[in-house]
C-alpha atoms as a PDB file:
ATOM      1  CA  UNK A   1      -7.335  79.814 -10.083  1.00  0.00           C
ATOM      2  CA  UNK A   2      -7.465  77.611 -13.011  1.00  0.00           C
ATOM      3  CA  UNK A   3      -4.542  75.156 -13.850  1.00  0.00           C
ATOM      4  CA  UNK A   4      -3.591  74.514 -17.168  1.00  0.00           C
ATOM      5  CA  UNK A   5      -3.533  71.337 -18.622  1.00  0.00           C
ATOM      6  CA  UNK A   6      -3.003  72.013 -22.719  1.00  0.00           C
ATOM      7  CA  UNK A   7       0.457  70.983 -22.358  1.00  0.00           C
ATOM      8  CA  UNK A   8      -0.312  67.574 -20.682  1.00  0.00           C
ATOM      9  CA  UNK A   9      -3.261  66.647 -23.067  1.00  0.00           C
ATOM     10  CA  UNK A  10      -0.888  67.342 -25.871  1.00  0.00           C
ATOM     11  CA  UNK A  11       1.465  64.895 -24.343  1.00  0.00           C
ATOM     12  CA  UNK A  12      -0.671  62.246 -23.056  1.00  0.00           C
ATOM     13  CA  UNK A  13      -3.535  62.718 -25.425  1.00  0.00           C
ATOM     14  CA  UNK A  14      -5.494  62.851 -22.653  1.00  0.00           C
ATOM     15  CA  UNK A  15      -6.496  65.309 -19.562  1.00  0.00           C
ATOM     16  CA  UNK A  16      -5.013  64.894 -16.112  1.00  0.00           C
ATOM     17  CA  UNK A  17      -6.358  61.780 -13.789  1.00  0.00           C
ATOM     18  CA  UNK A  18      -5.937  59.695 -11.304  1.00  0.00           C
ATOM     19  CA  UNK A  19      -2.789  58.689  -9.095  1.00  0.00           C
ATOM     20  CA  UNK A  20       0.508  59.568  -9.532  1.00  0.00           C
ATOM     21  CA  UNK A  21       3.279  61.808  -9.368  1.00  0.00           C
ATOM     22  CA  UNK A  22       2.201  65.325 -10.318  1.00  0.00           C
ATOM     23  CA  UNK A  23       4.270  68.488 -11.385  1.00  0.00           C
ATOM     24  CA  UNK A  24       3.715  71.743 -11.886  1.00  0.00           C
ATOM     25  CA  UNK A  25       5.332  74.421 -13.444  1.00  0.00           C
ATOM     26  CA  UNK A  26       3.788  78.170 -11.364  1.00  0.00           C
ATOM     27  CA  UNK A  27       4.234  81.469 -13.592  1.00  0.00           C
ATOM     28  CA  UNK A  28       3.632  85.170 -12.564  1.00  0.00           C
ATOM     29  CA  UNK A  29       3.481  87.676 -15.241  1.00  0.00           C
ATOM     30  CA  UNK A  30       4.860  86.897 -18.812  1.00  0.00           C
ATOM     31  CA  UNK A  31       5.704  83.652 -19.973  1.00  0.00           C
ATOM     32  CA  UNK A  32       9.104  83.173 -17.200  1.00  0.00           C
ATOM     33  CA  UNK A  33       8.243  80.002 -15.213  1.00  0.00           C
ATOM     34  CA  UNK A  34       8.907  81.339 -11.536  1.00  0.00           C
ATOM     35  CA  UNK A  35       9.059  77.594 -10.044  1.00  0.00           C
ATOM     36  CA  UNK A  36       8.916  73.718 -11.140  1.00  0.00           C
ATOM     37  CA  UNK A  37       7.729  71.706  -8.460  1.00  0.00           C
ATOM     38  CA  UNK A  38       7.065  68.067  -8.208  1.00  0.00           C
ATOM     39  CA  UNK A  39       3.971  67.590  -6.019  1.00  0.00           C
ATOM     40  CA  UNK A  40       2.995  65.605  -3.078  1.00  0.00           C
ATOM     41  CA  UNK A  41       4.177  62.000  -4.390  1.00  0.00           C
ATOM     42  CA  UNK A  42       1.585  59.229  -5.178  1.00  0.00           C
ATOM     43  CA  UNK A  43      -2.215  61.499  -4.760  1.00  0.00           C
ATOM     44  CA  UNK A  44      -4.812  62.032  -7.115  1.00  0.00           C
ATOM     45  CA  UNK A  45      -4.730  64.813  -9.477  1.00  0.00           C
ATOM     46  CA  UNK A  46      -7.198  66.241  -7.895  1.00  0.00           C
ATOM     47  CA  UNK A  47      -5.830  66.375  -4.336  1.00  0.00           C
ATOM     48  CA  UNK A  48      -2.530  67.176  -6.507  1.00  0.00           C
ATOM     49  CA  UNK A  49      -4.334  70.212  -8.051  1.00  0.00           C
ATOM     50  CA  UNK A  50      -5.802  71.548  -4.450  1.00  0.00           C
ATOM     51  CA  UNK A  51      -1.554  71.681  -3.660  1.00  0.00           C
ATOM     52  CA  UNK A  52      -0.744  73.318  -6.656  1.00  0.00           C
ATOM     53  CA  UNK A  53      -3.830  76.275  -5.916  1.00  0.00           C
ATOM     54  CA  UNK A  54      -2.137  76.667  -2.373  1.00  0.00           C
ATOM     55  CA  UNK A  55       1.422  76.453  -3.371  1.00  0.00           C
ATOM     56  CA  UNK A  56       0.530  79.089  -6.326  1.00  0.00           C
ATOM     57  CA  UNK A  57      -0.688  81.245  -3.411  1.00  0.00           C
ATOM     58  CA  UNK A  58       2.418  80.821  -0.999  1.00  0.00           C
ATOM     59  CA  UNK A  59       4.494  82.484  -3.525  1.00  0.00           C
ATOM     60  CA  UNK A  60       2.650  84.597  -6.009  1.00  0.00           C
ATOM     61  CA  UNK A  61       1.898  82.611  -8.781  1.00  0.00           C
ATOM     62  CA  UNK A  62      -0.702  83.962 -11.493  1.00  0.00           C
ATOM     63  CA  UNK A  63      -0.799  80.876 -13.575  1.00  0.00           C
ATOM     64  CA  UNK A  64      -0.075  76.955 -12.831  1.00  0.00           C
ATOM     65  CA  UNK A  65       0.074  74.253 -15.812  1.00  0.00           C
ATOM     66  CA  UNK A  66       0.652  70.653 -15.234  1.00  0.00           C
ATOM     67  CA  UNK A  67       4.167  69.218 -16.446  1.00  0.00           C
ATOM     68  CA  UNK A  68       4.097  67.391 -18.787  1.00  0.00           C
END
């Protein structure tokens, strides 16, 4: 599952990295956003992104974007 980040380069003007506090927003279907969830506090993005692929799993998720 791929996570998208458009949102947060748009933002930040750059991609996701590092430390810090992560959230993501989980969809399933059309455009409805089915959760928002902060994620673990203070990881790396990608140790943040291996949550978000299991927590998109847990409850159904098609699509995850970082918040932004």
């Amino acid at each position: 599952m791929d996570i998208s980040t458009t949102n947060y380069e748009f933002t930040h003007g750059r991609k996701p990295r590092g430390e810090g506090c992560w959230a993501f927003q989980f969809y399933k279907g059309g455009k409805d956003t089915l959760e928002f969830t902060p994620g673990p506090f203070g990881c790396s993005y990608s140790a943040a992104k291996k949550w978000a692929i299991k927590r998109a799993k847990e409850i159904g998720a098609d699509r995850v974007a970082v918040a932004t």
